[in-house]
C-alpha atoms as a PDB file:
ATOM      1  CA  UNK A   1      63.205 -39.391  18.282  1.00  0.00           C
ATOM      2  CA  UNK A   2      63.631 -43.041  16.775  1.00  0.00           C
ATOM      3  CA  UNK A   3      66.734 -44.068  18.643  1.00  0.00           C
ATOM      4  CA  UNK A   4      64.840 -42.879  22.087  1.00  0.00           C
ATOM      5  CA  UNK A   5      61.895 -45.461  21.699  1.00  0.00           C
ATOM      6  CA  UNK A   6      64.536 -48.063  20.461  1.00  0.00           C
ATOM      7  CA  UNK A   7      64.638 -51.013  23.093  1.00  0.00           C
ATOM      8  CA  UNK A   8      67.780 -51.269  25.111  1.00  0.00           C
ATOM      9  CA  UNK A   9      69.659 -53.971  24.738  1.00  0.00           C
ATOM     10  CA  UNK A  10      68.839 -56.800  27.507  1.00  0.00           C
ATOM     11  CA  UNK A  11      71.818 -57.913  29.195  1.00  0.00           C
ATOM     12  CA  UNK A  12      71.709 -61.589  30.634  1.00  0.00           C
ATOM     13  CA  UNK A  13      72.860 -61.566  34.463  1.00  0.00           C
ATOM     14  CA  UNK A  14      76.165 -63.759  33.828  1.00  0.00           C
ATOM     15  CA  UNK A  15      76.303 -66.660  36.233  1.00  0.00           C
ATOM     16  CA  UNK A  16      79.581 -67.891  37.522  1.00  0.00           C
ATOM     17  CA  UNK A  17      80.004 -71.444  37.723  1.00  0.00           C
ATOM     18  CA  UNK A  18      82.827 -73.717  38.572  1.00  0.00           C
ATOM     19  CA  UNK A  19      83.931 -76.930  35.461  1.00  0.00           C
ATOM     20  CA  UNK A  20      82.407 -79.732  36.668  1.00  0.00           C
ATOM     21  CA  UNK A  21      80.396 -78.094  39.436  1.00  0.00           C
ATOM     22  CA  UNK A  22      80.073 -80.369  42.576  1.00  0.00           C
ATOM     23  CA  UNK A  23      77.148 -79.395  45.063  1.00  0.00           C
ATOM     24  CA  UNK A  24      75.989 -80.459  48.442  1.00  0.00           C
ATOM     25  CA  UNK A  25      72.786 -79.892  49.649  1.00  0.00           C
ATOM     26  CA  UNK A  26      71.830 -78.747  53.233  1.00  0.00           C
ATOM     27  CA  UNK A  27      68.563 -78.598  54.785  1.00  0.00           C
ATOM     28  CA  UNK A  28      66.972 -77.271  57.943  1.00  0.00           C
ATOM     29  CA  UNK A  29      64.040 -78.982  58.415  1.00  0.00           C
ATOM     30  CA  UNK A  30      62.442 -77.095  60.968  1.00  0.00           C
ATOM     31  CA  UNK A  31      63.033 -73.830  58.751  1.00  0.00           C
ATOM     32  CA  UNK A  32      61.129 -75.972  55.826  1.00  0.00           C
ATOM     33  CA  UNK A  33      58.034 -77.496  57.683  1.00  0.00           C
ATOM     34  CA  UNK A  34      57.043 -73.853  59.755  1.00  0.00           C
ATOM     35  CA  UNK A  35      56.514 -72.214  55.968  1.00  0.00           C
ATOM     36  CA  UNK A  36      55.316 -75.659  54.420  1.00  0.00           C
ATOM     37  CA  UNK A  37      52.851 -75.442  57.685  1.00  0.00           C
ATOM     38  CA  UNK A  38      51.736 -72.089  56.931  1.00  0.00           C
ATOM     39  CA  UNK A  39      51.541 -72.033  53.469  1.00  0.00           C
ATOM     40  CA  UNK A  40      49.743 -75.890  53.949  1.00  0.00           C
ATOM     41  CA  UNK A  41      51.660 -77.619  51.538  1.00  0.00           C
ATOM     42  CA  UNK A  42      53.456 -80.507  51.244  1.00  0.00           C
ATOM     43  CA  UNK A  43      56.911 -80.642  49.667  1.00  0.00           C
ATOM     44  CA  UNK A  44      58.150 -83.481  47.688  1.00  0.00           C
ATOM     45  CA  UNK A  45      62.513 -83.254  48.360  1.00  0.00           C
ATOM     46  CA  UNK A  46      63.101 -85.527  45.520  1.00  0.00           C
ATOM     47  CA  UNK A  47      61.482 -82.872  42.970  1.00  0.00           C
ATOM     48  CA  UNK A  48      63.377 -79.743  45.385  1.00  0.00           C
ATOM     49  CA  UNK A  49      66.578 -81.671  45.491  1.00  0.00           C
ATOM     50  CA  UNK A  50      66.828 -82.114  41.602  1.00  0.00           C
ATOM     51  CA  UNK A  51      65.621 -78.621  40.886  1.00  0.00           C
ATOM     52  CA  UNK A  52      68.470 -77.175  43.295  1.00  0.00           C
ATOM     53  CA  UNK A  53      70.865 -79.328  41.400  1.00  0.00           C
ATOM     54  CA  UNK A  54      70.146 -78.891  38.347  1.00  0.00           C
ATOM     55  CA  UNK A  55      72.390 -80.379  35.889  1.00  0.00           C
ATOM     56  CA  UNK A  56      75.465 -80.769  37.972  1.00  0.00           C
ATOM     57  CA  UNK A  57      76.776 -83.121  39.984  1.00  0.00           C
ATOM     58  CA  UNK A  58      75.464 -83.857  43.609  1.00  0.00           C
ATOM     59  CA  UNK A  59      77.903 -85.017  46.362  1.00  0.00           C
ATOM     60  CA  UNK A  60      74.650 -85.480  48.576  1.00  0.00           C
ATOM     61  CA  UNK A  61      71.645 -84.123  49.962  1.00  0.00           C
ATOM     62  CA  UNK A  62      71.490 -83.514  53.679  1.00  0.00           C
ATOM     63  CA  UNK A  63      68.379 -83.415  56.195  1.00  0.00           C
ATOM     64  CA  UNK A  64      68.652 -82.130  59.330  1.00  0.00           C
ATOM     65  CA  UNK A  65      65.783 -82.762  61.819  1.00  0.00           C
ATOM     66  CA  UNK A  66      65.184 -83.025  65.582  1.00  0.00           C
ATOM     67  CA  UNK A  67      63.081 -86.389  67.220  1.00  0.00           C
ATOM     68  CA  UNK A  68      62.214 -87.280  70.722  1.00  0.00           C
ATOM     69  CA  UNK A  69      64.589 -89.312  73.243  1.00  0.00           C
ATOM     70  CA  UNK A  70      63.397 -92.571  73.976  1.00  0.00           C
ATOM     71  CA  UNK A  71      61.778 -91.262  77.414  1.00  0.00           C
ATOM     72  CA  UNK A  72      59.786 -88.548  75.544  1.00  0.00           C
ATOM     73  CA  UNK A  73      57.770 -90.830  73.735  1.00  0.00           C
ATOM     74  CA  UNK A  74      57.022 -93.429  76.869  1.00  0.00           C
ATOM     75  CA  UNK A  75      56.007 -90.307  78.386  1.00  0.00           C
ATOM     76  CA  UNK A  76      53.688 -89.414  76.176  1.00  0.00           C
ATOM     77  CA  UNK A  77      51.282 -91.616  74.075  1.00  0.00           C
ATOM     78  CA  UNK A  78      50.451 -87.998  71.513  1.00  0.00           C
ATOM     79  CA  UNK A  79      53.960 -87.790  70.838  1.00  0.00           C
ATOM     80  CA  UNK A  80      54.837 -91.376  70.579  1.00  0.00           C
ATOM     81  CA  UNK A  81      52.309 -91.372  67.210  1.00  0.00           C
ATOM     82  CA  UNK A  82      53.914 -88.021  66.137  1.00  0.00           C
ATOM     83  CA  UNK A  83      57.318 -90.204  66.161  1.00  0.00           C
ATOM     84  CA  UNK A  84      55.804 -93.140  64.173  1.00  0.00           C
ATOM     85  CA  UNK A  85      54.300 -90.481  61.657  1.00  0.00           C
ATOM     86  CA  UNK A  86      58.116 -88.567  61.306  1.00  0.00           C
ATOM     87  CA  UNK A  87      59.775 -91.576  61.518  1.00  0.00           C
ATOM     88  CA  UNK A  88      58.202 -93.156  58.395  1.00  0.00           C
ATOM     89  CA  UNK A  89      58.884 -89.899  56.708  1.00  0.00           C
ATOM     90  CA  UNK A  90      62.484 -89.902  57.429  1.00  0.00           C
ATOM     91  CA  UNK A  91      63.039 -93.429  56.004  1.00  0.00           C
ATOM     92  CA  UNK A  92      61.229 -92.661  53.366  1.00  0.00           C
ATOM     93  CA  UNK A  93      64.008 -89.763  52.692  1.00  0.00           C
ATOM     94  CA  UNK A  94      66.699 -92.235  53.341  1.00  0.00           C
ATOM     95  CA  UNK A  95      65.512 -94.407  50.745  1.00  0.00           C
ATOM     96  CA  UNK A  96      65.254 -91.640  48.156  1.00  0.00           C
ATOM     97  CA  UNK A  97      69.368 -91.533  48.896  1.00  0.00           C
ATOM     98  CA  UNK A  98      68.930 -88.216  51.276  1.00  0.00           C
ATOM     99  CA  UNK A  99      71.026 -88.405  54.366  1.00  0.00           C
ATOM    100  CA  UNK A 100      68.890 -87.833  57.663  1.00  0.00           C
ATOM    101  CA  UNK A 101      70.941 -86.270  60.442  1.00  0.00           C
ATOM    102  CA  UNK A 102      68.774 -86.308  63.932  1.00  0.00           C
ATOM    103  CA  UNK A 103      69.314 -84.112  67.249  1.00  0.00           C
ATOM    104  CA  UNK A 104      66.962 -84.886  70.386  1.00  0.00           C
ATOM    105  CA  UNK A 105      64.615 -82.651  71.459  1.00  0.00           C
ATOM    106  CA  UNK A 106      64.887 -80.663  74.340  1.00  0.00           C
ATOM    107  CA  UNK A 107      62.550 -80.061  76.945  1.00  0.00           C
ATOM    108  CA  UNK A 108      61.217 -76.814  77.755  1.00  0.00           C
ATOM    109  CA  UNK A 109      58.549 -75.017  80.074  1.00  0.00           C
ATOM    110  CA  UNK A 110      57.226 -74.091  76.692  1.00  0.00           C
ATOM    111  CA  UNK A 111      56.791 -77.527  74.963  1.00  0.00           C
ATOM    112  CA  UNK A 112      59.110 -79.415  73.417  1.00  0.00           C
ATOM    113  CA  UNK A 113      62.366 -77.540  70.783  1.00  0.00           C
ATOM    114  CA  UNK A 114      65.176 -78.349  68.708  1.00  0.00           C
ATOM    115  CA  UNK A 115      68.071 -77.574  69.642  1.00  0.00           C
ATOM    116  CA  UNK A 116      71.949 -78.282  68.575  1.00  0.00           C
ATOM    117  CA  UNK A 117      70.384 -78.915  64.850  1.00  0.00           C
ATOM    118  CA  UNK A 118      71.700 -75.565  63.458  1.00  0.00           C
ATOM    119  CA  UNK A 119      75.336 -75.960  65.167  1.00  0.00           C
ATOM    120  CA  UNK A 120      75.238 -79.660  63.444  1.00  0.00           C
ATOM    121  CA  UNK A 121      74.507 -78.660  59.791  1.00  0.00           C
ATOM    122  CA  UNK A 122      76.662 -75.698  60.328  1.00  0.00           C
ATOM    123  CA  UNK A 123      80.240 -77.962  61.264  1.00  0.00           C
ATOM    124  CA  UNK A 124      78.679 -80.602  58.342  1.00  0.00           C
ATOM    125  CA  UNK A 125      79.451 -77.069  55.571  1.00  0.00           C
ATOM    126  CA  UNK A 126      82.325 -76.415  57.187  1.00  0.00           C
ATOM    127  CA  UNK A 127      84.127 -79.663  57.427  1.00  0.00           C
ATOM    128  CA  UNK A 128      83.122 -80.633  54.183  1.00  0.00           C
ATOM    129  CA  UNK A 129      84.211 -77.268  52.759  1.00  0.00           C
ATOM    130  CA  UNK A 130      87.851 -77.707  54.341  1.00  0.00           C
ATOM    131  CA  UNK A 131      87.710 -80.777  52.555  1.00  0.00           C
ATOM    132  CA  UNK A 132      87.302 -80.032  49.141  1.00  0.00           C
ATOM    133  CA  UNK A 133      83.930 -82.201  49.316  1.00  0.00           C
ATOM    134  CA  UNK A 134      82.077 -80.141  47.251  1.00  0.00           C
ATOM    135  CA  UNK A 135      82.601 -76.256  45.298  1.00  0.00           C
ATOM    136  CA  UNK A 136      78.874 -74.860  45.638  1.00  0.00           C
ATOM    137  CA  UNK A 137      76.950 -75.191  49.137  1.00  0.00           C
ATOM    138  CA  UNK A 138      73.165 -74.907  48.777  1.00  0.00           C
ATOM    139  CA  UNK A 139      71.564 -73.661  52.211  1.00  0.00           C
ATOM    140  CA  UNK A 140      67.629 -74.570  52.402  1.00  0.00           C
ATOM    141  CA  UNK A 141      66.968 -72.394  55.324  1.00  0.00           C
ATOM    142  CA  UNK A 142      65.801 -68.643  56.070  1.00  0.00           C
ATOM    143  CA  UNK A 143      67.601 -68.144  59.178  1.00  0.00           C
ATOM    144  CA  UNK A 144      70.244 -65.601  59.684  1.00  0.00           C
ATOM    145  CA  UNK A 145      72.078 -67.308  62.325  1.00  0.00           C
ATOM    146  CA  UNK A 146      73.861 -69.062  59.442  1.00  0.00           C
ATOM    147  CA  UNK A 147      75.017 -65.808  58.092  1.00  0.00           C
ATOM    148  CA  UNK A 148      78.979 -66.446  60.068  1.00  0.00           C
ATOM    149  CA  UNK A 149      79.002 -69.784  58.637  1.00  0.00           C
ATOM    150  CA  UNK A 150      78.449 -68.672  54.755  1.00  0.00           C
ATOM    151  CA  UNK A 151      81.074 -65.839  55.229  1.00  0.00           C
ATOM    152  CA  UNK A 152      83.514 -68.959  56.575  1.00  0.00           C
ATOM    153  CA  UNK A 153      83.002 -71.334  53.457  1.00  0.00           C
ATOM    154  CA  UNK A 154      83.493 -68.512  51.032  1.00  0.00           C
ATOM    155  CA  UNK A 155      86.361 -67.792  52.744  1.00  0.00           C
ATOM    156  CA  UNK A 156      87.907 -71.422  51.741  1.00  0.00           C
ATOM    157  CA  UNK A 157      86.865 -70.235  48.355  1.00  0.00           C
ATOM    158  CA  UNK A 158      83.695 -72.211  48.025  1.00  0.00           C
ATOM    159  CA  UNK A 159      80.424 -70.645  46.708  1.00  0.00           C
ATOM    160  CA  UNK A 160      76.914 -71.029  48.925  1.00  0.00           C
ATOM    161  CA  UNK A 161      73.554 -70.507  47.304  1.00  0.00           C
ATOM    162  CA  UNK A 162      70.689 -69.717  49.494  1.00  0.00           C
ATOM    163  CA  UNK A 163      67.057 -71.046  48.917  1.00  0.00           C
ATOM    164  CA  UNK A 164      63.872 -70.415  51.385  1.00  0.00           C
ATOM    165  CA  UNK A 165      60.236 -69.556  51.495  1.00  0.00           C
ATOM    166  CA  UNK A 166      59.815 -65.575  51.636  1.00  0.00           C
ATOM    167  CA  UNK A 167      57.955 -66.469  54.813  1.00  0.00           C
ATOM    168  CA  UNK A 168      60.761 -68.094  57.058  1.00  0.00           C
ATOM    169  CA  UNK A 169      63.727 -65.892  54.414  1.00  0.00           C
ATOM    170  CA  UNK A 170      66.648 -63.528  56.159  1.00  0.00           C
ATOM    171  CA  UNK A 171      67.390 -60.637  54.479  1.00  0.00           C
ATOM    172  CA  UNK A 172      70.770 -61.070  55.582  1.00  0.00           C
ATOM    173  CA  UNK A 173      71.356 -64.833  54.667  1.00  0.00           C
ATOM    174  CA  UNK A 174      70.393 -63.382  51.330  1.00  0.00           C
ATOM    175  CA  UNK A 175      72.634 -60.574  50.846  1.00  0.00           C
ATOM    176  CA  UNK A 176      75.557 -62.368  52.050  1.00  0.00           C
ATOM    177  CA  UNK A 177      74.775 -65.820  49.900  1.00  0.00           C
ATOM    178  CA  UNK A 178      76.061 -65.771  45.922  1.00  0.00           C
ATOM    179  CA  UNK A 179      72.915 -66.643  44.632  1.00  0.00           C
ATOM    180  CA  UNK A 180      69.118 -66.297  45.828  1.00  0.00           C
ATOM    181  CA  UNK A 181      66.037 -68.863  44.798  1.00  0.00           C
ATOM    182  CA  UNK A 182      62.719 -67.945  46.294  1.00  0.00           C
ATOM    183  CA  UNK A 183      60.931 -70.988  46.600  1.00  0.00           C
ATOM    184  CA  UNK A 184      57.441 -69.354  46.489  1.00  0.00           C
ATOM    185  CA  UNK A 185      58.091 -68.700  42.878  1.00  0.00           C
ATOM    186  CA  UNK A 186      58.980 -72.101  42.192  1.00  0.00           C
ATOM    187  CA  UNK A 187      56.494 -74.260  44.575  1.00  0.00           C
ATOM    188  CA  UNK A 188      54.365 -75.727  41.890  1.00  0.00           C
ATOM    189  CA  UNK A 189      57.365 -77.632  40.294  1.00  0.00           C
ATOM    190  CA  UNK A 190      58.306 -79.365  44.167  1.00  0.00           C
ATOM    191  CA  UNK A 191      54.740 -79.444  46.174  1.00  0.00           C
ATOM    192  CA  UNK A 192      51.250 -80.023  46.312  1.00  0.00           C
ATOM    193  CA  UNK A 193      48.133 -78.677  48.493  1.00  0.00           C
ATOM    194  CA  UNK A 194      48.068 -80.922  51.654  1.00  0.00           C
ATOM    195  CA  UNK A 195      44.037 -80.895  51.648  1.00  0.00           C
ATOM    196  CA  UNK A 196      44.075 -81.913  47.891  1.00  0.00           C
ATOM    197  CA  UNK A 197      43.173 -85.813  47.980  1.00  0.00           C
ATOM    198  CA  UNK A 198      40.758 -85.208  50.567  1.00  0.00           C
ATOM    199  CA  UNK A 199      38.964 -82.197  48.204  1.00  0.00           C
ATOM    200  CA  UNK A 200      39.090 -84.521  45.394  1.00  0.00           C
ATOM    201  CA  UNK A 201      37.482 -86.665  47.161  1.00  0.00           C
ATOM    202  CA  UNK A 202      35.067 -84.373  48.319  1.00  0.00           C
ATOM    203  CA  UNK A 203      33.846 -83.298  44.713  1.00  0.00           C
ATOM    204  CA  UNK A 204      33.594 -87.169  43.695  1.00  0.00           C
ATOM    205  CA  UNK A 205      31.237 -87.366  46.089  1.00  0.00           C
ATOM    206  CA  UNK A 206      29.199 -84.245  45.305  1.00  0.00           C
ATOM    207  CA  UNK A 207      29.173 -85.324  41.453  1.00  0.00           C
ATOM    208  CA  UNK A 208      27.709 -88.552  42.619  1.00  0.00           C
ATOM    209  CA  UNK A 209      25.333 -87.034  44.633  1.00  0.00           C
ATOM    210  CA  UNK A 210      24.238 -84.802  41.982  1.00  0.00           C
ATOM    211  CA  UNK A 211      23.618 -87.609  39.190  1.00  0.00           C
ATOM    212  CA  UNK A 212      21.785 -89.557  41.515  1.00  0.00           C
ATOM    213  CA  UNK A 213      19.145 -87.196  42.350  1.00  0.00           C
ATOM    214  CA  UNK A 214      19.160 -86.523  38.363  1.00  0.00           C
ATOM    215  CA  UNK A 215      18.181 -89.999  37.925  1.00  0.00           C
ATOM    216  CA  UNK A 216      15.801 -89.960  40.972  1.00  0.00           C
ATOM    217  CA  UNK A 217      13.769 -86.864  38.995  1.00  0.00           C
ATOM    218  CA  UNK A 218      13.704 -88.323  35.687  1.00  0.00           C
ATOM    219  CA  UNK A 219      12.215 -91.435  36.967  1.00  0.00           C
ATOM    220  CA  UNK A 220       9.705 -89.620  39.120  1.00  0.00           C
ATOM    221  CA  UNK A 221       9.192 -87.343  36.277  1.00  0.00           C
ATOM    222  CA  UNK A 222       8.357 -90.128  33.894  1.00  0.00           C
ATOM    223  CA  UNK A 223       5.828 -92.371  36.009  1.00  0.00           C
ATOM    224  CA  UNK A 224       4.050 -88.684  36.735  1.00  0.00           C
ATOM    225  CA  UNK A 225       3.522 -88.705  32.918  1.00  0.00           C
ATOM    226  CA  UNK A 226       2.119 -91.833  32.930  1.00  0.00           C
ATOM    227  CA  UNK A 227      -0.225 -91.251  35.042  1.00  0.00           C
END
């Protein structure tokens, strides 16, 4: 009876890492901002870059966006201030040592899409894998169309660790990765609320408020006594 309520023995998942691990980082953008969008936060890549990392040693962090052609934005004042917006953000990235890699957006019936920015980051694993750049690829992205391009790098004998938002996440990019980080479980260590300064803000305002009309009642208050 004893030895069947005894605990069993937890076994640690073993996790297989190369000496001297060398990573690269790659990261679809547009994957990123539709579940930052919908989960309205804002992600901080310096914080997501060093927790990917961890405590081995980083070749580089790529960022892989799409901006408008030149005509675009003469052709449209809304999406020339979109452009000044994304392009401080993207030297902002540059500065923290990430490298930006850009694709124009196309123009559709639909609005405008990128498009040629999942072939680019896709050659960029490839041709650095057949290099020897790095041992361990880590894919930020959710999208399964990467799924013949992780089969390919482990293939030159190079590990690729997946990591995405459970909203924009491929079941099969998973299953076919080495390793899986949910980044829903981890958000609180890389982002913050995007409405946060503005509700801070908000409750200074209300706490003034408040104290004021405190004030206003206890002076009222005390010249009613007096009479």
């Amino acid at each position: 009876m004893l030895n069947i309520l005894k605990r069993k023995p937890q076994t640690k998942q073993i996790e297989y890492r190369y000496i001297n691990e060398r990573v690269a980082i790659f990261i679809d953008a547009g994957n990123m901002f539709h579940a930052s969008n919908y989960l309205k936060i804002k992600i901080d890549y310096k914080k997501l870059i060093n927790l990917l990392k961890r405590d081995r040693w980083l070749l580089r962090a790529y960022f892989y966006t799409g901006i408008p052609s030149q005509d675009m934005i003469q052709e449209r004042e809304d999406l020339f201030q979109q452009w000044k917006k994304q392009e401080g953000f993207l030297n902002e990235l540059q500065k923290l040592g990430i490298k930006v890699k850009t694709m124009p957006l196309k123009k559709t019936p639909e609005g405008y899409i990128e498009k040629g920015v999942d072939v680019l980051l896709a050659t960029d694993m490839v041709s650095l894998a057949f290099r020897d750049a790095y041992d361990t690829a880590i894919l930020v992205s959710g999208d399964s169309d990467y799924v013949p391009v992780v089969e390919e790098i482990q293939e030159l004998g190079k590990r690729v660790e997946n990591a995405s938002f459970k909203r924009t996440s491929s079941y099969e990019l998973r299953k076919v990765c080495d390793s899986f980080l949910l980044l829903d479980n981890v958000a609180h260590k890389f982002t913050m609320p995007l409405n946060k300064p503005k509700q801070i803000e908000k409750t200074k305002n209300e706490n003034f408020i408040v104290k004021l009309l405190k004030k206003l009642k206890a002076i009222f208050s005390k010249k009613e006594e007096k009479k």
